[in-house]
C-alpha atoms as a PDB file:
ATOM      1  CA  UNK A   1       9.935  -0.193 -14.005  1.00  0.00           C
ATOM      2  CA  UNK A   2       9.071  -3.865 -13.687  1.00  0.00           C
ATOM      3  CA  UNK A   3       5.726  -5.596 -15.303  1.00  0.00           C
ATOM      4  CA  UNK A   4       2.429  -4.814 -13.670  1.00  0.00           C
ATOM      5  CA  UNK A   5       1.268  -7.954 -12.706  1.00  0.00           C
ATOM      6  CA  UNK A   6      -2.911  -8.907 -13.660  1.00  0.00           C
ATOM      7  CA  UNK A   7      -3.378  -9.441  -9.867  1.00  0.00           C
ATOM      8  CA  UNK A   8      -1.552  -6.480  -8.565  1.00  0.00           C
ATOM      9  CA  UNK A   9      -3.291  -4.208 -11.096  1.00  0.00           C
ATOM     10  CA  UNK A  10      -6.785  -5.702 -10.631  1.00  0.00           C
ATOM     11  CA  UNK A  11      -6.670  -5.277  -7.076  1.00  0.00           C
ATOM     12  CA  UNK A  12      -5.109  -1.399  -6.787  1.00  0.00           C
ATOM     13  CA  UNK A  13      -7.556  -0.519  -9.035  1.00  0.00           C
ATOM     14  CA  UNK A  14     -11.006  -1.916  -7.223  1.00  0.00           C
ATOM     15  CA  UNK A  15      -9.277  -0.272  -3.650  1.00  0.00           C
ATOM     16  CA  UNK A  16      -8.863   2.848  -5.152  1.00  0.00           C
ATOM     17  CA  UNK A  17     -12.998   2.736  -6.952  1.00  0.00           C
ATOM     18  CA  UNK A  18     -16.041   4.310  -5.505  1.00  0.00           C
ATOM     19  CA  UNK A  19     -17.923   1.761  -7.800  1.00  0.00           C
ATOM     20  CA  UNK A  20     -17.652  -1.787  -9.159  1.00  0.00           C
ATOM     21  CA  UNK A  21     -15.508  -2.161 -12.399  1.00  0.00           C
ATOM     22  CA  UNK A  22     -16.336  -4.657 -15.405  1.00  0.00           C
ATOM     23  CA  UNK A  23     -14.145  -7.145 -16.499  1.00  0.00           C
ATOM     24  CA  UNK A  24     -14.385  -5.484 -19.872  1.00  0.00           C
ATOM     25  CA  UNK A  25     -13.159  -2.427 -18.633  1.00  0.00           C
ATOM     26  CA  UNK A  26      -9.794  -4.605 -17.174  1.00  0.00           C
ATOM     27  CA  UNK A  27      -8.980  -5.897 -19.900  1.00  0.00           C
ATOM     28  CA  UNK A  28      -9.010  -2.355 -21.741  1.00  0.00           C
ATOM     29  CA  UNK A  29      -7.043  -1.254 -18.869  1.00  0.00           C
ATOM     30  CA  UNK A  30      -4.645  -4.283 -18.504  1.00  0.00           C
ATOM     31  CA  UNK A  31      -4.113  -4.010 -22.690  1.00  0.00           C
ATOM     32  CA  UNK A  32      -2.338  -0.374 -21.792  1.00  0.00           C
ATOM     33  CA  UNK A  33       0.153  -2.438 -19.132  1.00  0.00           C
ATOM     34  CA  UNK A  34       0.620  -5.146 -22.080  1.00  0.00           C
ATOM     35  CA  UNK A  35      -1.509  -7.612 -20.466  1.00  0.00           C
ATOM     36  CA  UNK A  36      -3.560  -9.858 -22.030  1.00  0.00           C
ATOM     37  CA  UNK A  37      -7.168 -10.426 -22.086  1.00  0.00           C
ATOM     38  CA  UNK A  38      -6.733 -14.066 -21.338  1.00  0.00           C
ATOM     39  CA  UNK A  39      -4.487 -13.023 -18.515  1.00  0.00           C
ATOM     40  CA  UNK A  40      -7.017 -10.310 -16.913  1.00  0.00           C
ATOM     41  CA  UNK A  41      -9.847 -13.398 -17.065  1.00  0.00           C
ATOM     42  CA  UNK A  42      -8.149 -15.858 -15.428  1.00  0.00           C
ATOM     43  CA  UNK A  43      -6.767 -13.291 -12.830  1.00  0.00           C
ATOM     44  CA  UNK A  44     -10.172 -12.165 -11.857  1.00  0.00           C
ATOM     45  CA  UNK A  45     -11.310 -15.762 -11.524  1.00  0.00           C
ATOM     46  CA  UNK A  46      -8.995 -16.717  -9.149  1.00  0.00           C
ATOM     47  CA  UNK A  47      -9.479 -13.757  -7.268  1.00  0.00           C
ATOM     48  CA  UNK A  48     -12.845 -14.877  -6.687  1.00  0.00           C
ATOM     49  CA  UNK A  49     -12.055 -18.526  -5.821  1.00  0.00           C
ATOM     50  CA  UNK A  50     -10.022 -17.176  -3.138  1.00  0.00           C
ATOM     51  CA  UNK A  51     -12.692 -14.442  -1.990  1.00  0.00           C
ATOM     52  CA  UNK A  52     -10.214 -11.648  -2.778  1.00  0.00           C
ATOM     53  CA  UNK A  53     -12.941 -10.514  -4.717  1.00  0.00           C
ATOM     54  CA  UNK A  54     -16.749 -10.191  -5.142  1.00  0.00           C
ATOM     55  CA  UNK A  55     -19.238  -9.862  -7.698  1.00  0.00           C
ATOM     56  CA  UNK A  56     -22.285  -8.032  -7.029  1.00  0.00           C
ATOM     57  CA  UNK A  57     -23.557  -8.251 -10.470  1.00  0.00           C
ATOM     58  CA  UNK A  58     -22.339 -10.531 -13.166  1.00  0.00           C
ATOM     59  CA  UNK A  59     -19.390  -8.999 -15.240  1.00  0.00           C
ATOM     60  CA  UNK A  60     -18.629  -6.690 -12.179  1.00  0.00           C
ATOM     61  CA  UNK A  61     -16.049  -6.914  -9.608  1.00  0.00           C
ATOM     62  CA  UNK A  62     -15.847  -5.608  -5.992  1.00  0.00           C
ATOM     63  CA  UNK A  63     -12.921  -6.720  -3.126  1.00  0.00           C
ATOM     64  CA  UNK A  64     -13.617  -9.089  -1.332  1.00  0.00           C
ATOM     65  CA  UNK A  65     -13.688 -10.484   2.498  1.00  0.00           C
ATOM     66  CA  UNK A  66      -9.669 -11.256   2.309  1.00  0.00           C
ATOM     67  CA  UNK A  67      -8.362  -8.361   0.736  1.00  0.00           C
ATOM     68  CA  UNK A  68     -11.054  -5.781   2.382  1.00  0.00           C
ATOM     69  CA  UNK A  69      -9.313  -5.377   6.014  1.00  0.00           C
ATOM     70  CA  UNK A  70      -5.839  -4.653   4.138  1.00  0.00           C
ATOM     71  CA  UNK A  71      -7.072  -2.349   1.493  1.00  0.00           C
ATOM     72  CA  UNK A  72      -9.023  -0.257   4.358  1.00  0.00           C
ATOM     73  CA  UNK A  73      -5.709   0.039   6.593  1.00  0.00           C
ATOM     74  CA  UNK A  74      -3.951   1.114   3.794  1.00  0.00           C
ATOM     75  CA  UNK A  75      -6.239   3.699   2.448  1.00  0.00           C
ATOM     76  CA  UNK A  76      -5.540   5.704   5.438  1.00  0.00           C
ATOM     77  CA  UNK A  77      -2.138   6.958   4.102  1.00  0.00           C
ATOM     78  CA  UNK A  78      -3.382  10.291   3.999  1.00  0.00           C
ATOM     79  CA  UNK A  79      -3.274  10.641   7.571  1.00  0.00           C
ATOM     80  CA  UNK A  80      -0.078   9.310   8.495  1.00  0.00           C
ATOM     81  CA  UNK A  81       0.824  12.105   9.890  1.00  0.00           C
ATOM     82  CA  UNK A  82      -2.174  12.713  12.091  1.00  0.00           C
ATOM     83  CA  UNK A  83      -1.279   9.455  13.981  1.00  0.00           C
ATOM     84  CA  UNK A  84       2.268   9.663  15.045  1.00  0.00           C
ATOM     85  CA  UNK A  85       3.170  11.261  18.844  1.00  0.00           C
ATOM     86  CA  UNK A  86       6.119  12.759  20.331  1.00  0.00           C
ATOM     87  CA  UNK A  87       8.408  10.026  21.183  1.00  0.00           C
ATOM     88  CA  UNK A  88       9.805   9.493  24.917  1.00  0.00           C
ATOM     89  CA  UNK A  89      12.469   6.883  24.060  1.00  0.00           C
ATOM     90  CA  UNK A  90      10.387   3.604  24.637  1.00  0.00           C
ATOM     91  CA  UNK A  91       9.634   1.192  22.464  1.00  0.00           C
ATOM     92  CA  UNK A  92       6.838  -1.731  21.141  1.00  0.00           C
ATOM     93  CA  UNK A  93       8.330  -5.774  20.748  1.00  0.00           C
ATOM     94  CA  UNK A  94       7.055  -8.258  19.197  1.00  0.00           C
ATOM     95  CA  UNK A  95       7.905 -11.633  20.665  1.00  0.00           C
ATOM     96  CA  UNK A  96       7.177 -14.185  17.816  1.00  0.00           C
ATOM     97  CA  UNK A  97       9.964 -16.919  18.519  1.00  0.00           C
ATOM     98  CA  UNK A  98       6.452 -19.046  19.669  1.00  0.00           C
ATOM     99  CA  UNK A  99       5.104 -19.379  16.129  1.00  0.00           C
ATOM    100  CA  UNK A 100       5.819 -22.000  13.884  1.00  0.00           C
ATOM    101  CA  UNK A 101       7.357 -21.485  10.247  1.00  0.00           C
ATOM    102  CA  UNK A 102       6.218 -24.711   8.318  1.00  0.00           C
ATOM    103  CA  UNK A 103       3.037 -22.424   7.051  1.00  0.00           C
ATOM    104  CA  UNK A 104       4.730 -20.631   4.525  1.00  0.00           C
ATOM    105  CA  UNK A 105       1.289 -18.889   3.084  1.00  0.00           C
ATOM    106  CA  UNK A 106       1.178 -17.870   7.368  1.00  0.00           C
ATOM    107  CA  UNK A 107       4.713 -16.800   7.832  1.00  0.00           C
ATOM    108  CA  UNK A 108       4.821 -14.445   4.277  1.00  0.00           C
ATOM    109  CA  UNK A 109       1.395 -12.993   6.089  1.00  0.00           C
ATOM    110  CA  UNK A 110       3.046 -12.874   9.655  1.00  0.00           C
ATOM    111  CA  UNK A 111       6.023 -10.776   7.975  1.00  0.00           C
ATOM    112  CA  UNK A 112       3.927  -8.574   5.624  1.00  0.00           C
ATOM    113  CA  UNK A 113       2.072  -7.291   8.941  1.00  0.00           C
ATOM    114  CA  UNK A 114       5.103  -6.275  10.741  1.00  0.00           C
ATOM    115  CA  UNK A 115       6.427  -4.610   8.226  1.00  0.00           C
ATOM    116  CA  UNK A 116       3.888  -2.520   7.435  1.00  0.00           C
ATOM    117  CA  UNK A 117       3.610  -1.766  10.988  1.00  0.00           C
ATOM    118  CA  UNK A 118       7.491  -0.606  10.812  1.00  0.00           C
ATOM    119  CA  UNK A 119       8.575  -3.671  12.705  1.00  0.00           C
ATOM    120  CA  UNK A 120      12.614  -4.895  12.468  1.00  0.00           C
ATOM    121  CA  UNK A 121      14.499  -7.296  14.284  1.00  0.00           C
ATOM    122  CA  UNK A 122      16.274  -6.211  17.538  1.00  0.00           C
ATOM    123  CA  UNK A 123      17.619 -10.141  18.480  1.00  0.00           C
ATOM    124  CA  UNK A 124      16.198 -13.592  17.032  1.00  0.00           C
ATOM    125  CA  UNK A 125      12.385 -13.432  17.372  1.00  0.00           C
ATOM    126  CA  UNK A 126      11.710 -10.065  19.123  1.00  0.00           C
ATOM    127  CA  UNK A 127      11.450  -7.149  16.710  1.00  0.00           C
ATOM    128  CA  UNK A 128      10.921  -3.975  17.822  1.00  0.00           C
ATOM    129  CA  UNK A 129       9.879  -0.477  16.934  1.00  0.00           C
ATOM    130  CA  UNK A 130       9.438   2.938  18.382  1.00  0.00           C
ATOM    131  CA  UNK A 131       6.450   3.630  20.741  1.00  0.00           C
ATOM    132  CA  UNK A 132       4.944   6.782  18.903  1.00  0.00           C
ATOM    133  CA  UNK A 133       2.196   6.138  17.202  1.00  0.00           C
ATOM    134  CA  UNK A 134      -1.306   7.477  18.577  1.00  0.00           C
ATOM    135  CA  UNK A 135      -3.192   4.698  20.471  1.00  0.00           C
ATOM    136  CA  UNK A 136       0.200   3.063  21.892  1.00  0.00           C
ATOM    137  CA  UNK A 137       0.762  -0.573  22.354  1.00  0.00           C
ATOM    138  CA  UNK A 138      -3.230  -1.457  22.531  1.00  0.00           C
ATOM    139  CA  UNK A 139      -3.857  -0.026  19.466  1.00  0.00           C
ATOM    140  CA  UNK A 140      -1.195  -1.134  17.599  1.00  0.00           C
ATOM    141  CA  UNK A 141      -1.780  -4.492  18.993  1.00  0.00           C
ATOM    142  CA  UNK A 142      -5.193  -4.437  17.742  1.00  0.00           C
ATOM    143  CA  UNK A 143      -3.941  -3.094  14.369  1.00  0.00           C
ATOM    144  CA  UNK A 144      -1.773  -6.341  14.025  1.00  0.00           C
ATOM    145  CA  UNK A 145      -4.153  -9.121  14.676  1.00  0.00           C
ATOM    146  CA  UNK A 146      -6.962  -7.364  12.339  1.00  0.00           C
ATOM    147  CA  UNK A 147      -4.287  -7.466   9.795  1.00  0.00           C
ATOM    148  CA  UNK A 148      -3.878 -11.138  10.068  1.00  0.00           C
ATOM    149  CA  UNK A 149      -1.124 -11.457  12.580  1.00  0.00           C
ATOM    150  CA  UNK A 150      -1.047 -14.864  14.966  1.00  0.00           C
ATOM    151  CA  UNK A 151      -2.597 -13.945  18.187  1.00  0.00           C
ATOM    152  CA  UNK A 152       0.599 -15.708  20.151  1.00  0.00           C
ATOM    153  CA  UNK A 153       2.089 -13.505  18.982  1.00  0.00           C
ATOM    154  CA  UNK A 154       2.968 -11.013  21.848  1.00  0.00           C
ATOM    155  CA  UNK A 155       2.755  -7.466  21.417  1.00  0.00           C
ATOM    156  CA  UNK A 156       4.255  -5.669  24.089  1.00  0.00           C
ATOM    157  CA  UNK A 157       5.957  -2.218  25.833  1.00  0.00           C
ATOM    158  CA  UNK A 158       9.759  -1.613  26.477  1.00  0.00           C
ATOM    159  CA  UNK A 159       9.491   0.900  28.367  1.00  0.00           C
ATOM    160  CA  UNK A 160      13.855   1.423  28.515  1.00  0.00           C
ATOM    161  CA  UNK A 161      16.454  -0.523  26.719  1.00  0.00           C
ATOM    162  CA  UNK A 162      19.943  -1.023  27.789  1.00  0.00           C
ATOM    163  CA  UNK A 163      22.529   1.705  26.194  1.00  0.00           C
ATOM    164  CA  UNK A 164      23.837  -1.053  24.058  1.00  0.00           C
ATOM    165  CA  UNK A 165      20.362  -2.544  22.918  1.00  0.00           C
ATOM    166  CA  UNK A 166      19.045   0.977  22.955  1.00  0.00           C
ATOM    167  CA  UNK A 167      21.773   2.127  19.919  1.00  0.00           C
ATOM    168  CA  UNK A 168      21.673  -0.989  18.242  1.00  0.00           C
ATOM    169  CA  UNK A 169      17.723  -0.627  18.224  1.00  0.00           C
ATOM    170  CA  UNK A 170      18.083   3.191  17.237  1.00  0.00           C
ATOM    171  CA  UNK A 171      20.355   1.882  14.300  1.00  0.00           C
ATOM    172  CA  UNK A 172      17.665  -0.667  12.317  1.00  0.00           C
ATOM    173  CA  UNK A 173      16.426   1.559  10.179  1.00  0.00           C
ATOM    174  CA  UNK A 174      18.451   2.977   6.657  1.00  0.00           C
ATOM    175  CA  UNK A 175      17.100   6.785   7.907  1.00  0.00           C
ATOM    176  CA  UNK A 176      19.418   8.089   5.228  1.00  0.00           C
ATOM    177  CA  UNK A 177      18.080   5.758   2.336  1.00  0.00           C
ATOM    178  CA  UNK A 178      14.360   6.927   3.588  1.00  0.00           C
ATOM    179  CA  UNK A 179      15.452  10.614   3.725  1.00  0.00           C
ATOM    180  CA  UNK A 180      17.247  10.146   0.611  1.00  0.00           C
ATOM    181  CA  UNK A 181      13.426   8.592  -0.716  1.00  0.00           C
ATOM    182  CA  UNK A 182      11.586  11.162   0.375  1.00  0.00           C
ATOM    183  CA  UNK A 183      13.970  13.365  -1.677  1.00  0.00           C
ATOM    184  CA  UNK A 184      13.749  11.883  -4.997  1.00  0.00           C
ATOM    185  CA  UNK A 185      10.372  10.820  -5.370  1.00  0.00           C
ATOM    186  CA  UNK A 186       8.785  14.803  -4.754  1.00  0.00           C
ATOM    187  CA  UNK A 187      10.954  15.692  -7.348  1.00  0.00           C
ATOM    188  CA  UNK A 188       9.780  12.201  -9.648  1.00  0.00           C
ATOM    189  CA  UNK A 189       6.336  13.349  -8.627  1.00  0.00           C
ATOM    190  CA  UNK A 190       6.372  16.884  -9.067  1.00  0.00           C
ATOM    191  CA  UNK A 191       8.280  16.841 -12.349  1.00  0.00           C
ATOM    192  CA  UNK A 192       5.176  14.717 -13.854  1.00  0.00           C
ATOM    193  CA  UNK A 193       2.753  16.430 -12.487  1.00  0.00           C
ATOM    194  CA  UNK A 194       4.000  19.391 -14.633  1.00  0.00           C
ATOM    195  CA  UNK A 195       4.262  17.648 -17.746  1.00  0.00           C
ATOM    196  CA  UNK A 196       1.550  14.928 -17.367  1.00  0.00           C
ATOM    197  CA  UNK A 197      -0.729  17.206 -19.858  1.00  0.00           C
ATOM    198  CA  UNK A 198       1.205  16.717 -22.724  1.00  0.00           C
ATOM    199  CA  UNK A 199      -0.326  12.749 -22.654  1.00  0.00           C
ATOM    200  CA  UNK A 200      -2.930  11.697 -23.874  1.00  0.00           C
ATOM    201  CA  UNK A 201      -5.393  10.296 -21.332  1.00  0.00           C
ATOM    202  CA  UNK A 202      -4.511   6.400 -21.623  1.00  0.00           C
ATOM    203  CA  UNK A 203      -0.287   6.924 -21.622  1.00  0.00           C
ATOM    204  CA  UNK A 204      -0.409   9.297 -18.493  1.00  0.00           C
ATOM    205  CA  UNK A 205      -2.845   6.755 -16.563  1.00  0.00           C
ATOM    206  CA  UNK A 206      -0.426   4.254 -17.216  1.00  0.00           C
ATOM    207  CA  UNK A 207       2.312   6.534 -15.953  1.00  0.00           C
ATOM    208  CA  UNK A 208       0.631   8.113 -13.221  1.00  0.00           C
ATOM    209  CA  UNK A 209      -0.004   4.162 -12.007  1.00  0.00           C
ATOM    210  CA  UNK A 210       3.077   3.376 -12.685  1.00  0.00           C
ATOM    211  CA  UNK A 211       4.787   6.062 -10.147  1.00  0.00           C
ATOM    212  CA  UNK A 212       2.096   6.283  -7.840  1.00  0.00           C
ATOM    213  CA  UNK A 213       1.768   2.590  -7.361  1.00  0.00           C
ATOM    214  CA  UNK A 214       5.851   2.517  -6.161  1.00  0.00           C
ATOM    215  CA  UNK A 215       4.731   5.780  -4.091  1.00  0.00           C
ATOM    216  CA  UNK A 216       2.118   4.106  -2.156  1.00  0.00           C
ATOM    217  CA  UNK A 217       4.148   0.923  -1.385  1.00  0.00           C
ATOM    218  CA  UNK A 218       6.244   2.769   0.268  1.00  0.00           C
ATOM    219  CA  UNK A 219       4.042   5.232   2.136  1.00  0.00           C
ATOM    220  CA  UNK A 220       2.376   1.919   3.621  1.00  0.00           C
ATOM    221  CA  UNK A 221       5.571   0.494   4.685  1.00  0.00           C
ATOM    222  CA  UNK A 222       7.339   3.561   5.705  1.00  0.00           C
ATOM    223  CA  UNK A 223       8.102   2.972   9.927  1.00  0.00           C
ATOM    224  CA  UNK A 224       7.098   6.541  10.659  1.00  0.00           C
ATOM    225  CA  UNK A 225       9.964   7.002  12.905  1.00  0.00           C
ATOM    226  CA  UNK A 226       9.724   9.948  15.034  1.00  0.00           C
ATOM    227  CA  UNK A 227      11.780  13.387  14.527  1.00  0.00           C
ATOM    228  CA  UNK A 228      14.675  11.630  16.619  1.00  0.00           C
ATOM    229  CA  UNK A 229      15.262   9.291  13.909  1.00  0.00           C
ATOM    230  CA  UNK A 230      14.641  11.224  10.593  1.00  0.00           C
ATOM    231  CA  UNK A 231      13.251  14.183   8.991  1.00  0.00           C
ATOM    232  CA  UNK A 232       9.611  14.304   9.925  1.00  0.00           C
ATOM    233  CA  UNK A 233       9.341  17.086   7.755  1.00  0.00           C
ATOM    234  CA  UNK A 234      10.514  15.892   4.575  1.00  0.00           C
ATOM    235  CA  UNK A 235       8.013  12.342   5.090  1.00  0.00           C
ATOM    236  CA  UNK A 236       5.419  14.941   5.415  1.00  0.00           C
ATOM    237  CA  UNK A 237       6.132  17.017   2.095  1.00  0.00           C
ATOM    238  CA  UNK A 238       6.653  13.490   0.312  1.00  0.00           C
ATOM    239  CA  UNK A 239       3.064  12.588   1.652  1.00  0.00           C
ATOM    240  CA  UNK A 240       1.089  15.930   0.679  1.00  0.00           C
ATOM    241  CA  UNK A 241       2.805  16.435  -3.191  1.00  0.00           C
ATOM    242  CA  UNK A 242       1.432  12.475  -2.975  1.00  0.00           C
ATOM    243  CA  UNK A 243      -1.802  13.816  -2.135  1.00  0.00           C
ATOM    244  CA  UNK A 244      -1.925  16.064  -5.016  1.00  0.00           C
ATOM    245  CA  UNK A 245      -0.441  13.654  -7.435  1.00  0.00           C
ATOM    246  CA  UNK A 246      -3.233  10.926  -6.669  1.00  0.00           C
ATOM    247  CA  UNK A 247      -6.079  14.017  -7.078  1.00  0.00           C
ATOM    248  CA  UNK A 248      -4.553  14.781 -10.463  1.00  0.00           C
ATOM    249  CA  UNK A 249      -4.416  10.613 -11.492  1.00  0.00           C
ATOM    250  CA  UNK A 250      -7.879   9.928  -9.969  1.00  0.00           C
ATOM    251  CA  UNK A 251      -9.137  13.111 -12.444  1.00  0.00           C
ATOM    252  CA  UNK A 252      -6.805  11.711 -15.475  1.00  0.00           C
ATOM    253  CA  UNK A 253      -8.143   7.630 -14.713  1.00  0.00           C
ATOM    254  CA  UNK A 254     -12.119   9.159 -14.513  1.00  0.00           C
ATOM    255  CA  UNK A 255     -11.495  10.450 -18.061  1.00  0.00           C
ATOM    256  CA  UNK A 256     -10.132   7.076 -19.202  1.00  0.00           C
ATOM    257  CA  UNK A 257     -13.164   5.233 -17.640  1.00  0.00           C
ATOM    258  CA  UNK A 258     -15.535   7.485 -19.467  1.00  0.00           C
ATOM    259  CA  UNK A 259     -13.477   7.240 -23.253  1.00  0.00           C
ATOM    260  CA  UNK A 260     -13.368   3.433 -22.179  1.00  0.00           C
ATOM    261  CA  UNK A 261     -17.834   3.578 -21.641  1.00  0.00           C
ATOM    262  CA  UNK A 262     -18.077   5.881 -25.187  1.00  0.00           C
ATOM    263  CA  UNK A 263     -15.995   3.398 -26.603  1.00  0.00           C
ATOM    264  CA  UNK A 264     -17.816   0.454 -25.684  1.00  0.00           C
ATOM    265  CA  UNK A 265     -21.387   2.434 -26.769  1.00  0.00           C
ATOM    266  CA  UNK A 266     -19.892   3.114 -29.927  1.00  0.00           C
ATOM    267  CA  UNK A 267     -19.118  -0.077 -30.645  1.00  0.00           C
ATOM    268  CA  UNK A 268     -22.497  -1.560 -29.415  1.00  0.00           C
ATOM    269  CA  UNK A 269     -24.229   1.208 -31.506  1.00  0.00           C
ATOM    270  CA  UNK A 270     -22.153   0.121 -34.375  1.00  0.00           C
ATOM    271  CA  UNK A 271     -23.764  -3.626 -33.934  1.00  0.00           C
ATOM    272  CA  UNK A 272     -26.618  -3.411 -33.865  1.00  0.00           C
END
């Protein structure tokens, strides 16, 4: 698996706490991804320049204004499921040929949003996706500007597509590449859930972050396409054995966070 970047790490980790986190106990954590303490400082500076972050005490670290909205939409993988409809063949566009791409910060943001939101493109600058998530257009709509989307950008129904647009539209998504996903990682998951007690705490946090963190990427941009376009039921078993692998890392990361505390009373003990 690739590097665990200071900034990627930093912020998983404060979306996923109940409770702020000290920049002591990063670097203790970023030292078991090989990063170094230097690295975790200057990380969680810049994450504060750029309000990413927030300190509500000194030494302690919260998110912050820009990274709150995205962390909350994505902490509702969970229910996934809950929010996805029967499907009666229509569809939601996205019109965006208005907006400019000169802002390159605006146009990464503009194409993050769409595709978490399962967006692809059916013709130059209308993208597309099925109509069959709870709430409909208006609520998706909504969805997209909180995220950070342009408002010109028009979000919109198709209520029927022309046979041809209709099975080049029905053909945008690699269904057999996300079936074929859902496959592989219950069985990644599954077989370390069964061995993950033969670790000591610190090597199966890293793991558990490791796998979970590639999980959870794609949970948040999985389309959820409905039944007509790929097994609803495998997405759902590759969503609860996530369930129960992030209960079993949040118990295995608590531990860690409490040898990291005794650690750092020992050693104060030992100063004085």
């Amino acid at each position: 698996m690739a590097a665990v970047k200071p900034k990627h790490l930093i912020l998983n980790l404060l979306a996923e706490a109940e409770a702020p986190i000290g920049s002591q106990q990063f670097i203790r954590i970023g030292q078991l991804f090989g990063i170094t303490d230097n690295s975790i400082r200057v990380s969680l500076a810049r994450l504060v320049a750029d309000n990413m972050l927030k300190t509500p005490s000194r030494g302690f670290y919260l998110l912050g204004s820009s990274a709150s909205k995205l962390a909350e939409d994505l902490a509702q993988w969970r229910s996934l499921e809950s929010k996805v409809c029967d499907w009666d063949g229509a569809w939601i566009g996205a019109f965006i040929s208005v907006l400019g791409r000169a802002d390159r910060t605006g146009l990464r943001r503009r194409t993050r949003v769409l595709q978490l939101a399962g967006f692809e493109q059916l013709e130059t600058g209308l993208l597309v996706r099925p109509n069959n998530l709870m709430g409909g257009t208006s609520q998706l709509r909504e969805r997209l500007y909180r995220l950070g989307l342009e408002p010109e950008a028009m979000i919109f129904s198709l209520d029927e597509l022309g046979p041809e647009a209709q099975a080049k539209a029905m053909a945008l998504w690699d269904t057999a590449a996300l079936y074929e996903h859902y496959v592989q990682g219950i069985k990644e998951m599954e077989s370390w859930m069964a061995s993950a007690h033969q670790l000591s705490p610190e090597a199966a946090a890293r793991e558990c972050f490791l796998i979970g963190d590639q999980v959870l990427r794609c949970i948040a941009y999985d389309p959820m396409l409905p039944e007509e376009m790929i097994d609803t039921q495998a997405r759902r078993r590759y969503v609860e054995t996530m369930v129960r692998y992030d209960q079993l890392g949040k118990e295995i990361w608590q531990q860690v966070y409490l040898n990291f505390s005794e650690h750092g009373a020992s050693n104060s003990a030992a100063s004085q």
